[in-house]
Protein backbone atom coordinates (compact mmCIF):
# COMPACT_ATOMS: atom_id res chain seq x y z
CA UNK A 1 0.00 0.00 0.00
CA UNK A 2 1.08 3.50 -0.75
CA UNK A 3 -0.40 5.12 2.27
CA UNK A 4 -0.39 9.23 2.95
CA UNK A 5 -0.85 10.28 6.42
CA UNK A 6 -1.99 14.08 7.42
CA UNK A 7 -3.26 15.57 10.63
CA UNK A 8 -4.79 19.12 12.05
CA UNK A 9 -2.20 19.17 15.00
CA UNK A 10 0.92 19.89 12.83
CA UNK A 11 3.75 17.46 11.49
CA UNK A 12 5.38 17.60 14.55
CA UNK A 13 2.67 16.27 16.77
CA UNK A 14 2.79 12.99 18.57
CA UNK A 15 -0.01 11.76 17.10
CA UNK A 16 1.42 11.87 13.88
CA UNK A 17 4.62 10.22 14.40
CA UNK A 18 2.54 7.16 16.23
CA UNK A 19 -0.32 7.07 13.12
CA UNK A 20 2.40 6.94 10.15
CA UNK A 21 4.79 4.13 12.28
CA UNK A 22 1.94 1.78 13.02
CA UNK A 23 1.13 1.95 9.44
CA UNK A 24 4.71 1.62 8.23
CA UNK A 25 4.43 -2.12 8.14
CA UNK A 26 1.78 -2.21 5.14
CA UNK A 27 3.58 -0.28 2.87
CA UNK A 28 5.44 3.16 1.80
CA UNK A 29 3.99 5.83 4.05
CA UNK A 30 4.19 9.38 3.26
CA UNK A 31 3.39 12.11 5.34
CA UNK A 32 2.26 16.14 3.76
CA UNK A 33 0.63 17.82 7.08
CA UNK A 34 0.49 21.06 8.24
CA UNK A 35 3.72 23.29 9.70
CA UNK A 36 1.49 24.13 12.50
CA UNK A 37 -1.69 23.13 14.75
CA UNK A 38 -4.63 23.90 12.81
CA UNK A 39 -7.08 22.30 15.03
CA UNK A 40 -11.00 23.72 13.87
CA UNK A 41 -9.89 25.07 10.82
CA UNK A 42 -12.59 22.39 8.87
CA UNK A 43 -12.60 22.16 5.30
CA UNK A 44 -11.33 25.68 4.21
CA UNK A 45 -8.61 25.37 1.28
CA UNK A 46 -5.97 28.18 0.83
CA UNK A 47 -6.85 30.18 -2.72
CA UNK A 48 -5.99 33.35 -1.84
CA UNK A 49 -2.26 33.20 -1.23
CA UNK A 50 0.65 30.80 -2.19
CA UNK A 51 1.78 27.83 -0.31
CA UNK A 52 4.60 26.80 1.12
CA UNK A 53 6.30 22.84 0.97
CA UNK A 54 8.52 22.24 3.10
CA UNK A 55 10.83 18.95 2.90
CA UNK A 56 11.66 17.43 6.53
CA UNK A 57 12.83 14.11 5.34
CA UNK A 58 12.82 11.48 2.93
CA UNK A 59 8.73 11.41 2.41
CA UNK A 60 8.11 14.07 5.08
CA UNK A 61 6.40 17.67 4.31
CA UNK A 62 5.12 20.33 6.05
CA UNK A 63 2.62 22.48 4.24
CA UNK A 64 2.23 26.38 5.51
CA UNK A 65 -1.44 25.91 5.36
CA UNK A 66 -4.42 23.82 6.47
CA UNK A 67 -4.86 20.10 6.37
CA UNK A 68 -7.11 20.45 3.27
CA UNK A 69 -4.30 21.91 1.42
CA UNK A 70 -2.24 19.56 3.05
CA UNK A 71 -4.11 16.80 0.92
CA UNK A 72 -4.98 18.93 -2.09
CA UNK A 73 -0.75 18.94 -1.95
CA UNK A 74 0.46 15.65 -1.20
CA UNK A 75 -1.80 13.82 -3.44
CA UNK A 76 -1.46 16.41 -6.68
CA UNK A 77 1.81 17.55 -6.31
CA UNK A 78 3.98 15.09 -4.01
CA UNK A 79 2.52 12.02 -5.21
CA UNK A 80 1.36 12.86 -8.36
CA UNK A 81 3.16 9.85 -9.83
CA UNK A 82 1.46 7.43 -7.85
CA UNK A 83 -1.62 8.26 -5.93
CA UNK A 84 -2.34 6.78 -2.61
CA UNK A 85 -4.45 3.69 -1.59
CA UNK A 86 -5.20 5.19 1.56
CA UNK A 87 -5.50 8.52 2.92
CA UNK A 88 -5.21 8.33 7.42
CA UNK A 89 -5.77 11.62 9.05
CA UNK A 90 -4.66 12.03 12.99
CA UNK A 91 -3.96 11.08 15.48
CA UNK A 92 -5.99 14.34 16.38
CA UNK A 93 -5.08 15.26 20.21
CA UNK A 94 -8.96 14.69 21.62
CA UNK A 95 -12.14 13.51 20.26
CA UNK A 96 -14.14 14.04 16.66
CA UNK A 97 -17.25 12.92 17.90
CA UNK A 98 -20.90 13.90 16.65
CA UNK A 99 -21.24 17.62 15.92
CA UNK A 100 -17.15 18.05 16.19
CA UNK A 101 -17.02 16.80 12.50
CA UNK A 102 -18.27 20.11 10.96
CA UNK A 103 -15.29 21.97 12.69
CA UNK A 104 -12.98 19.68 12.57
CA UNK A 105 -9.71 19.93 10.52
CA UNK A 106 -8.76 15.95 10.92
CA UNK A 107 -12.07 15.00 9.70
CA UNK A 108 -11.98 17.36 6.87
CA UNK A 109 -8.44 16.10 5.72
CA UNK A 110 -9.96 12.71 5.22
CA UNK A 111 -13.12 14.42 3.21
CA UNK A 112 -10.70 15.86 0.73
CA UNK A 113 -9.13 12.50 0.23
CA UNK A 114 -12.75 11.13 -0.61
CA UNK A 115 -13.82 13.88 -2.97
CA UNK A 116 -10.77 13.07 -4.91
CA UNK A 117 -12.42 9.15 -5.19
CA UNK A 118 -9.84 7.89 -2.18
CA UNK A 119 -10.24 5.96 0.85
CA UNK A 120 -9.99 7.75 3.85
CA UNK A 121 -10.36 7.53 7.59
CA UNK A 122 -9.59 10.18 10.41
CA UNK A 123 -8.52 9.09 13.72
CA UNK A 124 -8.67 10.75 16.90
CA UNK A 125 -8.01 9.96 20.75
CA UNK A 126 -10.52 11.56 23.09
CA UNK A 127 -8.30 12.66 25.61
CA UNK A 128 -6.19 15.48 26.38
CA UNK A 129 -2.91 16.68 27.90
CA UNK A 130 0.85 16.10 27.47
CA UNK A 131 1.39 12.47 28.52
CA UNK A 132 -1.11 11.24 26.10
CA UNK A 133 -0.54 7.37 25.02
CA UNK A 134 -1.27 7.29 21.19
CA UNK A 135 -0.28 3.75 21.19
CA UNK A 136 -4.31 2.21 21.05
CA UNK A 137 -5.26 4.54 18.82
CA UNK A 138 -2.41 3.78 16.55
CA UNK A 139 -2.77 0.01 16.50
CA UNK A 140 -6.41 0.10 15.81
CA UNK A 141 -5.59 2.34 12.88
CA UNK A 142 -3.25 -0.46 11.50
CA UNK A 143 -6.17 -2.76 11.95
CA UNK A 144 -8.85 -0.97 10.38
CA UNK A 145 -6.18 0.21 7.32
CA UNK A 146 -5.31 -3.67 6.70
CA UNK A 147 -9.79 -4.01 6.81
CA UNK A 148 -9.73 -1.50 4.48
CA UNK A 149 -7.26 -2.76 2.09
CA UNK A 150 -9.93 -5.88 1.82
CA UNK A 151 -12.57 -3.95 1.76
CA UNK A 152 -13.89 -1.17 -1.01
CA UNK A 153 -15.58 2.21 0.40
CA UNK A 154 -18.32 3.74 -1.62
CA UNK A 155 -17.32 6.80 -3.08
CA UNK A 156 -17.36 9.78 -1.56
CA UNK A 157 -17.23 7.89 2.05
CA UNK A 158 -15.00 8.00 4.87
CA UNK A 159 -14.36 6.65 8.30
CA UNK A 160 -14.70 8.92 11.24
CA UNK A 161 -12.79 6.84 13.81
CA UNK A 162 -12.86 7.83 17.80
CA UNK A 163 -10.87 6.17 20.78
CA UNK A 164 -11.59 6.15 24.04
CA UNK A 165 -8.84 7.59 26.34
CA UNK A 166 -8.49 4.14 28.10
CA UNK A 167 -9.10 2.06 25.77
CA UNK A 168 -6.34 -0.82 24.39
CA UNK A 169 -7.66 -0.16 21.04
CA UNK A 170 -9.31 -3.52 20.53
CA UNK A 171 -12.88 -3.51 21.30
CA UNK A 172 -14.76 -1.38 18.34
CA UNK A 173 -18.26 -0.49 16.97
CA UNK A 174 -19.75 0.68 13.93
CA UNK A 175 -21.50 3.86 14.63
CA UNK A 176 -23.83 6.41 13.67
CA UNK A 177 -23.02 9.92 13.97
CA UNK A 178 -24.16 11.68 17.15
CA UNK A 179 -25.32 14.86 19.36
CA UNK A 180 -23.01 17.05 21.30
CA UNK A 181 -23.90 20.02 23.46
CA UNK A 182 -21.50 22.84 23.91
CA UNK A 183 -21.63 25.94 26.48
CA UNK A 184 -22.17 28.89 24.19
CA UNK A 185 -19.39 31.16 26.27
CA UNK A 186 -17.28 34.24 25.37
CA UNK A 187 -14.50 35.44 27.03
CA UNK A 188 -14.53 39.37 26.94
CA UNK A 189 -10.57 41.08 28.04
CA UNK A 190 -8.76 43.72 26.95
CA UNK A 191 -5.45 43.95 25.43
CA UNK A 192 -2.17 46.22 26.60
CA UNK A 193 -3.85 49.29 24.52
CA UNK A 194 -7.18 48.51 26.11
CA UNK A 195 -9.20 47.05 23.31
CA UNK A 196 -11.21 44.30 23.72
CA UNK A 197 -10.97 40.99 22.54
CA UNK A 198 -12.81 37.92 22.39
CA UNK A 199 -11.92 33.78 23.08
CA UNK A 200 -14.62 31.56 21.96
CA UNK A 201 -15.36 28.93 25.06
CA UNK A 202 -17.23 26.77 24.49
CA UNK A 203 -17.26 23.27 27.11
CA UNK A 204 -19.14 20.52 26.35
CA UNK A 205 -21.88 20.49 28.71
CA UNK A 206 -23.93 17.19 27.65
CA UNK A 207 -24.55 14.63 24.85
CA UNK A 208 -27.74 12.99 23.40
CA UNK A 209 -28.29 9.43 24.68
CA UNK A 210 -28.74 7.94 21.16
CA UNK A 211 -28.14 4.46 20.89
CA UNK A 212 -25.51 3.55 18.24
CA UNK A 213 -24.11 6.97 18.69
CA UNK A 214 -20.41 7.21 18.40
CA UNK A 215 -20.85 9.22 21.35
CA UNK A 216 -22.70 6.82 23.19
CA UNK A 217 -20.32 4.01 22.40
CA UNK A 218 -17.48 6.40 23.23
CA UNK A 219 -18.19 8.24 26.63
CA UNK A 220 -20.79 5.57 28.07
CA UNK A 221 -19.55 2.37 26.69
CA UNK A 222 -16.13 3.02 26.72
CA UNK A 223 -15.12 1.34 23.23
CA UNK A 224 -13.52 2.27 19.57
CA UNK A 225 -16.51 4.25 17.53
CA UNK A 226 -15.95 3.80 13.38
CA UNK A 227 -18.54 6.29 11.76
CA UNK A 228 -18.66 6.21 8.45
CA UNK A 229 -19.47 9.60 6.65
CA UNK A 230 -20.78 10.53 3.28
CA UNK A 231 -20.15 13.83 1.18
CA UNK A 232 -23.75 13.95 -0.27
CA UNK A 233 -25.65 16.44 2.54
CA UNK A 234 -28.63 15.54 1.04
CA UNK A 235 -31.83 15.14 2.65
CA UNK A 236 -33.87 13.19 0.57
CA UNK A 237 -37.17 13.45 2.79
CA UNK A 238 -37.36 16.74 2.32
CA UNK A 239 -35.80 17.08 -1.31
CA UNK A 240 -39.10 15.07 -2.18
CA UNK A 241 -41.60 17.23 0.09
CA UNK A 242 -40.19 20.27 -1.56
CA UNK A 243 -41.95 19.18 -4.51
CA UNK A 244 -45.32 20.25 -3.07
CA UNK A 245 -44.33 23.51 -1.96
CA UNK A 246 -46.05 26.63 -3.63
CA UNK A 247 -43.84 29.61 -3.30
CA UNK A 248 -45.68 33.14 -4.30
CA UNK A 249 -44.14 34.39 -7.52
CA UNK A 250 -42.14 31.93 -8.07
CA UNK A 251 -42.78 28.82 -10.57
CA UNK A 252 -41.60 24.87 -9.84
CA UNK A 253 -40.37 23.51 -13.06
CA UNK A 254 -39.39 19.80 -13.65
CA UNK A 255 -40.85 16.76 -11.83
CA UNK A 256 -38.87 15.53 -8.43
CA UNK A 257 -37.75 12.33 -8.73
């Protein structure tokens, strides 16, 4: 396998460096990731400005820009001889779970890769703090990349992969995506010339108790969550209701399928 490995935390996080050597046994990894964190920054690309690659080693990069670009990069530019048969975003320092997806940057890595028709999976521990052991999260990663490399994705999906902080990585689930509530705090100060700024702060306060969640499995259950995720956002329900709509002035052409 011909495997590129990316991440939201930088190319220089621990997480990293544990992801691309537990998948260094199946094949030639490469790894294109951002030159710093860019936890949050979702599925923004960089088309304003130029980019930066950097070369750190002998199939290391660091891009000056987010881990979107970071794909868009490694797969167009420093493997365009070759693409990869697997794209592995993470290990993201803390959890991806439910809502977290539409912010965050290791999830969206792993969306590029399956626009572009490749298989993908993001990986994140759900845990915090300096000491953190990657090593679970890691070794499931190797297990679910040699799964994958028997198994064919649809297009356009990914897997949206969470570990429990103490889990060995060896009890798993598939999953449904779930419900996270956050605090909706601000945190007003003022700077050295006395004009205020602002820190988003927002805790998580509570989750939905949705059975097959990958939150559920996660925080009450205590075992590996694999979500997988599609790139069509449509809702078909209410694509087809639509159809009976009558909007003043305005004229429905076409029938809805």
């Amino acid at each position: 396998m011909r495997i590129l490995v990316t991440n939201d935390d930088g190319v220089r996080s621990r997480g990293i460096e544990a992801l691309a050597a537990a998948l260094a046994p199946l094949g030639e990894v490469w790894v294109v990731a951002p030159d710093r964190e860019q936890s949050a920054a979702s599925h923004s690309i960089s088309l304003h400005r130029p980019l930066r690659l950097q070369q750190l080693g002998p199939r290391t990069f660091a891009v000056d820009g987010t881990p979107s670009d970071a794909v868009y990069l490694g797969v167009h530019h420093v493997l365009r001889d070759a693409r990869p048969d697997l794209v592995a975003s993470g290990v993201n320092h803390g959890a991806n779970l439910a809502d977290d997806i539409t912010y965050s940057g290791t999830v969206a890595a792993a969306m590029e890769a399956a626009m572009m028709g490749l298989p993908a999976m993001a990986v994140s521990l759900c845990a915090r703090g300096p000491a953190l052991d990657f090593g679970p999260a890691a070794r499931f990663a190797h297990a679910l990349a040699s799964g994958l490399a028997g198994h064919r994705l649809a297009p356009g999906v990914l897997l949206n992969v969470n570990v429990p902080a103490a889990s060995d990585g060896t009890r798993w689930r598939a999953t449904r995506q779930g419900r996270r509530s956050y605090g909706a705090g601000v945190v007003e100060a003022l700077d050295p010339r006395g004009r205020p700024y602002y820190w988003i702060a927002g805790d998580e306060l509570a989750h939905a108790d949705l059975p097959g969640s990958d939150a559920n499995a996660v925080l009450d259950e205590g075992v590996v969550s694999v979500t997988p995720l599609h790139m069509d956002f449509t809702e078909d329900a209410v694509r087809r209701a639509l159809a009976d709509w009558e909007l003043p002035g305005a004229r429905r052409v076409g029938e809805t399928p």
